[in-house]
Structure formats: structure tokens, C-alpha cells
Protein backbone atom coordinates (compact mmCIF):
# COMPACT_ATOMS: atom_id res chain seq x y z
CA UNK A 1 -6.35 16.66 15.47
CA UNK A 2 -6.45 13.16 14.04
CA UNK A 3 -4.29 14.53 11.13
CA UNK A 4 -1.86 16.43 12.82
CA UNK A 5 -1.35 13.09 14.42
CA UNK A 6 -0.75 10.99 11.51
CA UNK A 7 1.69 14.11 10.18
CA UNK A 8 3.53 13.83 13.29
CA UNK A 9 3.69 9.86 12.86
CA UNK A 10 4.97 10.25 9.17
CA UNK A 11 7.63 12.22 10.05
CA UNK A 12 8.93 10.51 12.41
CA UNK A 13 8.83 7.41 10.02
CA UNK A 14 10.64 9.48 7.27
CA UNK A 15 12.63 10.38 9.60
CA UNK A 16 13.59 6.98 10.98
CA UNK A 17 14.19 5.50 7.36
CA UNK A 18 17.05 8.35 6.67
CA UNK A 19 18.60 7.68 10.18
CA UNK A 20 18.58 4.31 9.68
CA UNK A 21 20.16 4.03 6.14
CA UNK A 22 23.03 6.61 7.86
CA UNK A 23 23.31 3.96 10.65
CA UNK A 24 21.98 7.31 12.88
CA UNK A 25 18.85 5.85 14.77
CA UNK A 26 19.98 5.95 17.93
CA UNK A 27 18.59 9.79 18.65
CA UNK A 28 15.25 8.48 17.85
CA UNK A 29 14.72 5.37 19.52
CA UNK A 30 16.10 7.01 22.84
CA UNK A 31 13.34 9.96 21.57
CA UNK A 32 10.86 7.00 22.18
CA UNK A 33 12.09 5.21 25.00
CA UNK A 34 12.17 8.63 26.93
CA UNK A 35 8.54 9.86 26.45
CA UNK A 36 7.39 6.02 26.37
CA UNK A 37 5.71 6.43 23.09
CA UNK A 38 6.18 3.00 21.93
CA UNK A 39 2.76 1.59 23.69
CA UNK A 40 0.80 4.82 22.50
CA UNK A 41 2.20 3.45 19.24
CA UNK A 42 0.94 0.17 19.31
CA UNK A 43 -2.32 1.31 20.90
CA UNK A 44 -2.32 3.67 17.79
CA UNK A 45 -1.70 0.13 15.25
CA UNK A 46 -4.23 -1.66 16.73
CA UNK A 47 -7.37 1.07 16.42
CA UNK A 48 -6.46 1.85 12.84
CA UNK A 49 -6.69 -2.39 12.35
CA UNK A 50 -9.81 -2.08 14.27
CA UNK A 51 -10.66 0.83 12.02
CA UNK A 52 -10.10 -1.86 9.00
CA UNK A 53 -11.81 -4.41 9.65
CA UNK A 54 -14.92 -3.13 11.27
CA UNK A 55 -15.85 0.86 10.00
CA UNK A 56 -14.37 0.41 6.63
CA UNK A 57 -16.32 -2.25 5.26
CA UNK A 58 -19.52 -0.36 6.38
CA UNK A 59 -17.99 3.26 5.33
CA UNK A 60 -17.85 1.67 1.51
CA UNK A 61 -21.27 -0.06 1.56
CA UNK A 62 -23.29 3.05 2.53
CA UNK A 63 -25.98 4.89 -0.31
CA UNK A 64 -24.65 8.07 0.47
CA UNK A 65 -21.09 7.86 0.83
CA UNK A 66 -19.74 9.62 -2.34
CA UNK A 67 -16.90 11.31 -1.55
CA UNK A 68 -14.91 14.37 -3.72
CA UNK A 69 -11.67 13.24 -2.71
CA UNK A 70 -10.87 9.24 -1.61
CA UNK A 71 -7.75 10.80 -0.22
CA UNK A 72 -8.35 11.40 3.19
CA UNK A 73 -9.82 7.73 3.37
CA UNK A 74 -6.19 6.73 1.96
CA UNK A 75 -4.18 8.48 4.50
CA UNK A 76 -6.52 6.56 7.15
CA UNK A 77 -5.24 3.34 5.43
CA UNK A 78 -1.66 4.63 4.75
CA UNK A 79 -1.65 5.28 8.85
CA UNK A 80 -1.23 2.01 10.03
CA UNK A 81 1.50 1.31 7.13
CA UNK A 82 3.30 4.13 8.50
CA UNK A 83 3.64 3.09 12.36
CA UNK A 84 4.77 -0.98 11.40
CA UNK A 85 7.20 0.63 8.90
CA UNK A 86 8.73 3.18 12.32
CA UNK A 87 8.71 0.07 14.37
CA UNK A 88 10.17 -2.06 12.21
CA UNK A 89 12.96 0.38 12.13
CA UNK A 90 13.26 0.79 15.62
CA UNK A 91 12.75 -2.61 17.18
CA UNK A 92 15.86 -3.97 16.34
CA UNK A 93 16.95 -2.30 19.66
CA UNK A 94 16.49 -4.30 22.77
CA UNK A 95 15.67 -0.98 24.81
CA UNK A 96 12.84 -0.63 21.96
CA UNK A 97 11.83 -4.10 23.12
CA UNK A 98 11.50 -3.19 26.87
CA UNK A 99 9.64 0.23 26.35
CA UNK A 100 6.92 -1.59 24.78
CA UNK A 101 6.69 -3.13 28.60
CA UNK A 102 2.91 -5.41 29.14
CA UNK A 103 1.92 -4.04 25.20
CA UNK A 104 3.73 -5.82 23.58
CA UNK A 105 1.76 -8.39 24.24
CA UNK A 106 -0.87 -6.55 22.00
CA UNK A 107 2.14 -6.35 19.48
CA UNK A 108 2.33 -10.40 19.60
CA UNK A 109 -1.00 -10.78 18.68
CA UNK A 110 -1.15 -8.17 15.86
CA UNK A 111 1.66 -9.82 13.96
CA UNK A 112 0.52 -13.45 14.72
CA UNK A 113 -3.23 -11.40 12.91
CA UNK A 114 -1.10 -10.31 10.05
CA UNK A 115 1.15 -13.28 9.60
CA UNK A 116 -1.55 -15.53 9.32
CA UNK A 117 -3.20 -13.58 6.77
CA UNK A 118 -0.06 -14.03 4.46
CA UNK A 119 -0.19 -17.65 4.93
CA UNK A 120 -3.55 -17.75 3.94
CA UNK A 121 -3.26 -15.02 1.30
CA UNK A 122 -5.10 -15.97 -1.62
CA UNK A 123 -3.24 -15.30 -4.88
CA UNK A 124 -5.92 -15.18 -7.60
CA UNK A 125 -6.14 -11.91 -9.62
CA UNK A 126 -7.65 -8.88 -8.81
CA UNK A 127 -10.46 -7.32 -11.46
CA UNK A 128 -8.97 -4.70 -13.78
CA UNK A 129 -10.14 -1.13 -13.23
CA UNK A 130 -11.86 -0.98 -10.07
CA UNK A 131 -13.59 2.21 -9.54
CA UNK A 132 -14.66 3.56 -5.92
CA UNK A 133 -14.84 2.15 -3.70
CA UNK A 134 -13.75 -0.69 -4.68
CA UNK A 135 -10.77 1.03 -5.64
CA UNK A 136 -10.29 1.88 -2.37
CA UNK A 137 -10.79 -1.85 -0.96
CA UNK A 138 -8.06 -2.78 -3.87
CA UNK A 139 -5.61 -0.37 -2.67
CA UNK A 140 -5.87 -1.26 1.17
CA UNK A 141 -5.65 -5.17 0.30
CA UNK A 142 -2.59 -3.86 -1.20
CA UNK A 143 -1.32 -1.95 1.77
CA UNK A 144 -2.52 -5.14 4.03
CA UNK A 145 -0.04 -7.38 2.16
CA UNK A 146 2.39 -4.88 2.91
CA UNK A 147 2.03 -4.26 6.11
CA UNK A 148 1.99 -7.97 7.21
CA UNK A 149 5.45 -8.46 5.72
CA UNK A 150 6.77 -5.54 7.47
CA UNK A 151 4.71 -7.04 10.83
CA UNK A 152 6.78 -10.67 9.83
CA UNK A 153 10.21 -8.35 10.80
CA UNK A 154 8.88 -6.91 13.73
CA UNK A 155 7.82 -10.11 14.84
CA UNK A 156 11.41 -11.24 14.36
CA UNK A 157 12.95 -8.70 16.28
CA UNK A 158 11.13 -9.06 19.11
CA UNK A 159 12.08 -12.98 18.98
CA UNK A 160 15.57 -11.61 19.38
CA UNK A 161 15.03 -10.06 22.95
CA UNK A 162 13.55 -13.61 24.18
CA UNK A 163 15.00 -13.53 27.54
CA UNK A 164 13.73 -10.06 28.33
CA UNK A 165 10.28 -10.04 27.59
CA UNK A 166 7.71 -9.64 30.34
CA UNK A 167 6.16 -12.74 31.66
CA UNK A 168 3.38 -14.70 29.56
CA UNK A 169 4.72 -13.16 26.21
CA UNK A 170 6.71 -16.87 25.19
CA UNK A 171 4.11 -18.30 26.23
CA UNK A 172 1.75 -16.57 24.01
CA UNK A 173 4.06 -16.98 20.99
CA UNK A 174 4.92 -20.43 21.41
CA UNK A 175 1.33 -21.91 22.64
CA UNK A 176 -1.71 -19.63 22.46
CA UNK A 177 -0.75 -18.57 18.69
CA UNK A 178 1.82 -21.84 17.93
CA UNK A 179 4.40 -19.18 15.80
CA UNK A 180 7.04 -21.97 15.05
CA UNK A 181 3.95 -23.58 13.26
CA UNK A 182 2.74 -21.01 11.36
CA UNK A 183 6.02 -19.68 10.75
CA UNK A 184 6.90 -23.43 8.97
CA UNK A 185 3.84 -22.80 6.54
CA UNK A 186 5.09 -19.28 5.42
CA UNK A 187 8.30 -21.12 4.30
CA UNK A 188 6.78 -24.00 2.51
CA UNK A 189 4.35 -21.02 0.78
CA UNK A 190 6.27 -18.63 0.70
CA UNK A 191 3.44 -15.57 0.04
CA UNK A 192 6.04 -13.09 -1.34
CA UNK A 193 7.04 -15.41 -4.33
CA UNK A 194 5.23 -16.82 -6.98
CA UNK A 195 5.36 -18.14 -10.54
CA UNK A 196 4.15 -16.41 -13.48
CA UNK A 197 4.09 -17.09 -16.95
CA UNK A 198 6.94 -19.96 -16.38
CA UNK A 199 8.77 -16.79 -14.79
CA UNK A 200 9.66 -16.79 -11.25
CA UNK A 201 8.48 -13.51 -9.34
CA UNK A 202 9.48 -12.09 -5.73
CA UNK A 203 8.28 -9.07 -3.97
CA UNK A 204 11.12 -7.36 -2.31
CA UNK A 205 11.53 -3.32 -1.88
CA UNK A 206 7.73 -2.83 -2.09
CA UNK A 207 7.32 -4.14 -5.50
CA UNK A 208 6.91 -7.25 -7.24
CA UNK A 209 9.86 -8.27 -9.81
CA UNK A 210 10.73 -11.00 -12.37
CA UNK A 211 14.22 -13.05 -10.72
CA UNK A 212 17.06 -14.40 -13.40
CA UNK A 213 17.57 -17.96 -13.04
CA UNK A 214 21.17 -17.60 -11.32
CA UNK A 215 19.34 -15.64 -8.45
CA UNK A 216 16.13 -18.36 -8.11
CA UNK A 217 18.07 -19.74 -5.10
CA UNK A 218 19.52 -16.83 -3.30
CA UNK A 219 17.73 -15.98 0.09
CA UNK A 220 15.52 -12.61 0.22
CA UNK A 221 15.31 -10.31 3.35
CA UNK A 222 11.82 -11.91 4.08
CA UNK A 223 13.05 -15.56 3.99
CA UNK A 224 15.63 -14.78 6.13
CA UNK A 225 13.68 -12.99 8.81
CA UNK A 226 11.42 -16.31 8.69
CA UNK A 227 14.52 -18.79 9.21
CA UNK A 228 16.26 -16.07 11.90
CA UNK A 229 12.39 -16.06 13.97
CA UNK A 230 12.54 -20.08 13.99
CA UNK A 231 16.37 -19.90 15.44
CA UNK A 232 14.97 -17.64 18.44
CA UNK A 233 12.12 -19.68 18.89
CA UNK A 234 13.52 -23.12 18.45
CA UNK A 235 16.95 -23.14 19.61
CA UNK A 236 17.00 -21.02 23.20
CA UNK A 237 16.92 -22.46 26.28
CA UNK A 238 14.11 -21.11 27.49
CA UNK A 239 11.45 -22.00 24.17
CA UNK A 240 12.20 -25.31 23.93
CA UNK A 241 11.58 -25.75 27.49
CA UNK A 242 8.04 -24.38 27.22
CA UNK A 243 7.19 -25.10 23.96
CA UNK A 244 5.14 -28.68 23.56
CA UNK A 245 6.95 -30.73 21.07
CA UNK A 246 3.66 -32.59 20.74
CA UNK A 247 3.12 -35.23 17.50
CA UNK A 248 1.13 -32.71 15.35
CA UNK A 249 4.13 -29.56 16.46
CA UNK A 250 6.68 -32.08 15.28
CA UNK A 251 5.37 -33.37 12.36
CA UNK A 252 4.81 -30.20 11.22
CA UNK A 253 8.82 -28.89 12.11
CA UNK A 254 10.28 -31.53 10.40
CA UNK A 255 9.29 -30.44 6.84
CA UNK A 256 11.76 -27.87 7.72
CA UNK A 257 14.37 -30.19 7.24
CA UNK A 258 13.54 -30.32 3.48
CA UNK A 259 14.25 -26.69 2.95
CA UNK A 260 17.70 -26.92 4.65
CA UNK A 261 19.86 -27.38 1.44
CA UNK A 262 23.81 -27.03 1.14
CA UNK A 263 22.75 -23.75 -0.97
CA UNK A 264 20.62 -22.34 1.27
CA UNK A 265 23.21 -22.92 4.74
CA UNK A 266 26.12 -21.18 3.12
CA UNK A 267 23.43 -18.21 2.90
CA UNK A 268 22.83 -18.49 6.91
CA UNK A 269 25.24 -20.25 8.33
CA UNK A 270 23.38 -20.57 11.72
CA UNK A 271 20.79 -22.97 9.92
CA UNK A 272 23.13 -25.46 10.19
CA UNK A 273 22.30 -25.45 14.49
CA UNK A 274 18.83 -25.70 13.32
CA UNK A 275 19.52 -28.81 11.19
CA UNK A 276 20.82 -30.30 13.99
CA UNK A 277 18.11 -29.82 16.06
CA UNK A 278 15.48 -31.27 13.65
CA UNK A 279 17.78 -34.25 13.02
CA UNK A 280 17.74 -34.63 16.97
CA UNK A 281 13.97 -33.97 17.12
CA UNK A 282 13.44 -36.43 14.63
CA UNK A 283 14.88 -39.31 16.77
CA UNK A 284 13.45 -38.59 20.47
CA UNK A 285 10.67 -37.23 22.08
CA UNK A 286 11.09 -34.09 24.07
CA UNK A 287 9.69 -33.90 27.64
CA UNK A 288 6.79 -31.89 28.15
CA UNK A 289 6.68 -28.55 28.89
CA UNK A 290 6.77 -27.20 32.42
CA UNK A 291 3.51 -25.49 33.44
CA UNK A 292 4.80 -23.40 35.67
CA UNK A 293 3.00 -20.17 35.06
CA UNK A 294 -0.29 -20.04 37.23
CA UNK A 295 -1.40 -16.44 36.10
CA UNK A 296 -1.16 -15.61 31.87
CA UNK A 297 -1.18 -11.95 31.14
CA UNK A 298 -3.73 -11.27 28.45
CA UNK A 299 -3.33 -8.36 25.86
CA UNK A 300 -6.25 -5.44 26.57
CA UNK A 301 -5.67 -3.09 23.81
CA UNK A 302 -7.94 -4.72 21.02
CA UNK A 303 -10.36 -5.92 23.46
CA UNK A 304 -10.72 -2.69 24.90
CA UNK A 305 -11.80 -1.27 22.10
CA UNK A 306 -13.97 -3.84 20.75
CA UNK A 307 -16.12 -3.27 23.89
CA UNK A 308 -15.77 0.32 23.82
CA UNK A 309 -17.64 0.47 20.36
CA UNK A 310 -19.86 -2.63 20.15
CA UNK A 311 -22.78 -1.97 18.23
CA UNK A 312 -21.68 1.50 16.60
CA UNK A 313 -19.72 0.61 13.74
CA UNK A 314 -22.34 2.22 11.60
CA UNK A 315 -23.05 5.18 13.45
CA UNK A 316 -19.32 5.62 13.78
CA UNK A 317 -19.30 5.02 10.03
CA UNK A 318 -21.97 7.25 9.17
CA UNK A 319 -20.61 9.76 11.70
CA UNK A 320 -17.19 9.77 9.78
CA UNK A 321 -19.03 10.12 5.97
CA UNK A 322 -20.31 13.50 7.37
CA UNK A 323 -17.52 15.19 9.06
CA UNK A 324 -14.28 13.63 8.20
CA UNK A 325 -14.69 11.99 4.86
CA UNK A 326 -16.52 14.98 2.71
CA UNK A 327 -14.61 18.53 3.57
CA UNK A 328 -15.70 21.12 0.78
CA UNK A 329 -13.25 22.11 -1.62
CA UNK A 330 -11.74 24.54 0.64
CA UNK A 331 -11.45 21.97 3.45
CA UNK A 332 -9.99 19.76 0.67
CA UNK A 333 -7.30 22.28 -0.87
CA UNK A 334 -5.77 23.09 2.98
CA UNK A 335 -5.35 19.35 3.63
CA UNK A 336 -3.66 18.96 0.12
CA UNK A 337 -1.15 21.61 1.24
CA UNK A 338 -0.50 20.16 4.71
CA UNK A 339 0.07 16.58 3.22
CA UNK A 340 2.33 17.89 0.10
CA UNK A 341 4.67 19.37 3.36
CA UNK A 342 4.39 16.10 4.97
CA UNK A 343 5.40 14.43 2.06
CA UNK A 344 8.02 16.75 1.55
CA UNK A 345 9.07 16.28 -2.33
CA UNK A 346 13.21 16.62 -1.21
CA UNK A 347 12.73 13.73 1.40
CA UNK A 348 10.55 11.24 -0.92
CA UNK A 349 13.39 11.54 -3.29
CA UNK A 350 16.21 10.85 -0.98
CA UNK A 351 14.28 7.49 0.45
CA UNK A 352 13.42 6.38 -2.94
CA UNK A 353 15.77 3.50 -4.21
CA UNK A 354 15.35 4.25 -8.15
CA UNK A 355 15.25 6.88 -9.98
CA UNK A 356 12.10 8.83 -10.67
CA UNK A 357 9.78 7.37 -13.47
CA UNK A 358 7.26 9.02 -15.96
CA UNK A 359 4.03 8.93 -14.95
CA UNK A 360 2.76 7.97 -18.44
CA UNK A 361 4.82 5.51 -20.13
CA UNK A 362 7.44 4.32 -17.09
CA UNK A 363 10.74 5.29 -18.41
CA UNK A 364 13.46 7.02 -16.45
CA UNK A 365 12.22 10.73 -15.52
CA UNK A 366 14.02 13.90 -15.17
CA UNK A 367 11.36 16.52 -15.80
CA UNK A 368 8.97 17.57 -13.25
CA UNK A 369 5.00 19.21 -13.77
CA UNK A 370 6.81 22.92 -12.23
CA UNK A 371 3.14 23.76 -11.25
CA UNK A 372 2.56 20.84 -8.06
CA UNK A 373 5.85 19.80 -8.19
CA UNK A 374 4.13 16.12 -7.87
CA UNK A 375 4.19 14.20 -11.15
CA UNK A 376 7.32 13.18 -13.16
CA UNK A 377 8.04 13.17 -16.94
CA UNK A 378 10.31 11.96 -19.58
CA UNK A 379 9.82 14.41 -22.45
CA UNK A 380 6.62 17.20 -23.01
CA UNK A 381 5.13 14.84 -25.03
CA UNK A 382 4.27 12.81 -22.23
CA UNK A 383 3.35 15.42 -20.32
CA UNK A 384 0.86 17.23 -22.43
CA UNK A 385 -0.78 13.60 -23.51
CA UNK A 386 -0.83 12.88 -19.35
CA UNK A 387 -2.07 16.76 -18.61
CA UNK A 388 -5.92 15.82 -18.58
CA UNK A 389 -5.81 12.97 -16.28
CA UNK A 390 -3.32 14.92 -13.85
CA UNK A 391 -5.27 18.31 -14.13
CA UNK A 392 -7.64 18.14 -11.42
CA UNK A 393 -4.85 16.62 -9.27
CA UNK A 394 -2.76 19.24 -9.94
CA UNK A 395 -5.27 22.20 -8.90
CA UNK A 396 -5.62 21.13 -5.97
CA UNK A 397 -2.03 20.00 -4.94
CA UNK A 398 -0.97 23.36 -6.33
């Protein structure tokens, strides 16, 4: 059941990214305003983060878990990648916004989880060669690193619809989690840049890259959708009046003012509002805020389930091991066939933004293994000195 679920889940995500990049999206996002499935989808986020954090870690230290296949603990992982990346595409819309009604609330709080993991990311290296499962932890630190970035845009988008969220959710974002402050300390650490080797490196497009020197100064996606999520918090009406512009909150909004170069305002022309406002912030001291909310509405969803399952990690773990994680080879070969049509090879293709590489040595590919369809080649030679490696793959894919 569980899988049918995450099938149904990917496809809708595939399906988002094509409508989106044909400016289409519109059929979908009234698809889930109409059956309200954005809250089931956040419910849905939050368990598999749950999931994470408290069966995982247990699931990988247990004597007896040994599994054939690591995939079906993968697509477990790859689930909650899947439903940030379909709301990231859809909650751009304000009707999005307002489906998510009292959960999004929960939403709040999973992004303000994930964003301040990236601001305390740590970036030493990881060992070479893991092998299971610490392969698998490697791979879903990975994903988490991922995911949090695409959480930083969703987090953004819902900043745009300020004036329409339910009641309590500013207040939540601008004083029980403090955003505009931890949202300052992603753009003086910027998580998705680094330097390497005297080279200068940025992660953009789900993948790491070297930048030339004439492009060290131009603005990414990610650094935008920080600088756009301090404009809706800062500058409306509405935040300022709630938000406490206390010494510490000040201090800390000022070093913005450092970042707002000539080069980096002809990028985003509305920074130069926001330089205003820090140059007026720096010379007065706001009034505090209005406390005129008597009841706060509290998110349920990951409380809910923490109470739910208190105490059963490990039985839920161990319960999981037996009849989830190790299907026989049969179980194993049916699954490979349902995921190869979920991942349908014609669709991959048309979302990818390069062209396909060989799985051996990297160059461009235009040769494909013809048995599973899967792996891609430059030249035969590759391909027969890749075959033993991608044999028992291929069996079972094909």
C-alpha cells in the first residue's frame, strides 16, 4: 500500500516538474486544492522526517538487519525528497497557500527544522567508500542537504502570501522560530557555496560545480530566495509590527547591510527598499510589538505522532527489517518492475537538464545497456569493462 503511495506521489512530482517548465501547472494545483491533498501532503513530509530521525538510526544499528536489496530503504528516503520537490512547485500559488489551511503551521516548523540544519551544516568530508549501511546514512545526509534547500523555497513562498495566512502562523515565523535571524546566518554562510582548492564551488541544479571568476558575484536561485524571504518578512506592514526589533534581533539584521553591494542590487533591485530599512533601523528604535494575540495555534502533526509511537521505535524498526525491508527475490524482482514504470526511462530523460553520461568514465552518452534499458554508455568498451558491476543490477531491473 505504502508503495503504491509513494508511486502515486512520484508521479505527480514528475508530473508537476514537466507542467511547470511548460508554464502548465495550473491543472494540478487546482487537482490539489479540490481534493484538499495539500495537508495529507504535509502530514505525509512530516512522518517520513519522523521516520528519519527516529526508526532509521535504529533500522541501521540492528545485528540482523542485512538486507538483499538497500533499495526499498532508498525509496523510503527518496519519499520525503519527492513531496518538498511537488510543493515547491506548487506553492508559488496563493490558493496552494490557503489549502494548506491550520497545517501549514506544521509546514513552518518543518522548514524552520531543515533550514537550521543548513546553517549548521558541517562541511568536513565524508569517508571514501562507505559500505552498508553506512552507505545508506551517506546517501540520506545527501538527500537531507537537498531537501532543506528545496524546504528554503517553500519557506519563501509561503512568505509571499503573508497577509493570508491563518492566525498565529507570523507569529510563529517571526518569534517562536526568529526566521529573519536565522535567515541572516544562511547569507553570511552561505551552506550551498564553498571554497575548494583556491576554487570557488556552488551547488545549484542538484550538483555541486566549480564557478569562473566573472560569475563569483552573480546571485544563484538559492541566494535569491534568501534575500526575497527577508523582503516579506522585513518590509510588510504587518511583520514589522509584530516582529520585536529587540538589541540582539537588530544587531544581528544589520550585518545585512554588508552584503548589500552596488553588484549585488542591480541583481534584485528590490534590495535597495531593504537597504533603506536597515539604514533606518540602524538610527531608531522600533516600538515594541503589539501582543495582541491571546490564543497561539500550535502545529499537531509532529507531536501527534511522537506520542502515537513513544517507546516503539525499535519494535517498529525491527517490525520493518522483517516485512518491509527483506522481500525474497521474487518480492524483490516485482518491485524492480513497478519502480522502473515509475521512473519511466522517456520522462527521466525529458526532466534531465544534460545530456546522458557514461556510467563508467563520465563522458557524453548515447548508447544504452538494450537489456534494462537503465545504464548509459559511451562506446562497448565501456560497457563490457562496466558489465560486472552492473550485472546483478541489470537481472533484476530486467
Amino acid at each position: 500500500r505504502w508503495l503504491r503511495q509513494h508511486e502515486y506521489v512520484e508521479k505527480l512530482n514528475m508530473h508537476g516538474i514537466l507542467s511547470a517548465s511548460a508554464g502548465q501547472e495550473q491543472l494540478l494545483t487546482e487537482l490539489l486544492v479540490t481534493h484538499a491533498k495539500i495537508p495529507v501532503l504535509i502530514g505525509e513530509l512530516i512522518s517520513v522526517e519522523i521516520w528519519k530521525h527516529k526508526v532509521f538510526p535504529v533500522l541501521c544499528r540492528l545485528e540482523d538487519f542485512k538486507p538483499r536489496s538497500t533499495f526499498p530503504i532508498y525509496v523510503v528516503l527518496h519519499h520525503e525528497g519527492s513531496i518538498i520537490n511537488l510543493l515547491e512547485t506548487v506553492f508559488f500559488f496563493k490558493e496552494i497557500c490557503e489549502s494548506a489551511e491550520d497545517s501549514i503551521l506544521d509546514l513552518i516548523d518543518y522548514c524552520h527544522r531543515k533550514l537550521t540544519l543548513l546553517a549548521a551544516r558541517s562541511t568536513k568530508a565524508q569517508a571514501a567508500d562507505p559500505v552498508p549501511p553506512q552507505e545508506l546514512q551517506k546517501q540520506a545526509e545527501m538527500m537531507e542537504f537537498e531537501i532543506s534547500l528545496k524546504a528554503l523555497s517553500v519557506l519563501r513562498f509561503i512568505t509571499d502570501q503573508v497577509d493570508s495566512l491563518p492566525l498565529g502562523a507570523l507569529t510563529r515565523m517571526l518569534n517562536t522560530h526568529n526566521l529573519p535571524c536565522l535567515l541572516v546566518e544562511l547569507v553570511e554562510h552561505c551552506p550551498w557555496s564553498c571554497w575548494e582548492a583556491g576554487k570557488l564551488r556552488k551547488f545549484e541544479n542538484g550538483t555541486w560545480h566549480v564557478v569562473p571568476p566573472e560569475d563569483q558575484m552573480k546571485m544563484t536561485k538559492l541566494d535569491g530566495q534568501v534575500w526575497l524571504a527577508l523582503l516579506n518578512l522585513l518590509l510588510s506592514p504587518e511583520c514589522q509590527r509584530k516582529y520585536h526589533f529587540d538589541g540582539f534581533n537588530k544587531s544581528q539584521l544589520l550585518k545585512l547591510r554588508a552584503f548589500l553591494t552596488d553588484v549585488l542590487i542591480d541583481q534584485l533591485p528590490n534590495l535597495v527598499e531593504m537597504q533603506r530599512f536597515l539604514s533606518y533601523l540602524a538610527v531608531t528604535d522600533p516600538a515594541p510589538p503589539k501582543k495582541d494575540l491571546i490564543i497561539e495555534q500550535v502545529p499537531v502533526i509532529w507531536d501527534r505522532i511522537l506520542k502515537k509511537n513513544s517507546g516503539k521505535w525499535e519494535a517498529i524498526a525491527k517490525h520493518q527489517v522483517k516485512h518491509a525491508f527483506s522481500p525474497t527475490e521474487e518480492e524483490l524482482k516485482l518491485q524492480a518492475r513497478r519502480w522502473a514504470q515509475t521512473y519511466s526511462l522517456d520522462m527521466m530523460e525529458a526532466l534531465a537538464a544534460d545530456k546522458p553520461r557514461c556510467s563508467l568514465c563520465g563522458a557524453e552518452a548515447a548508447k544504452r545497456c538494450s537489456r534494462c534499458r537503465q545504464e548509459w554508455y559511451c562506446t562497448r568498451a565501456c560497457q563490457v569493462q562496466h558489465w560486472q558491476k552492473h550485472k546483478p543490477a541489470c537481472n533484476l531491473m530486467a
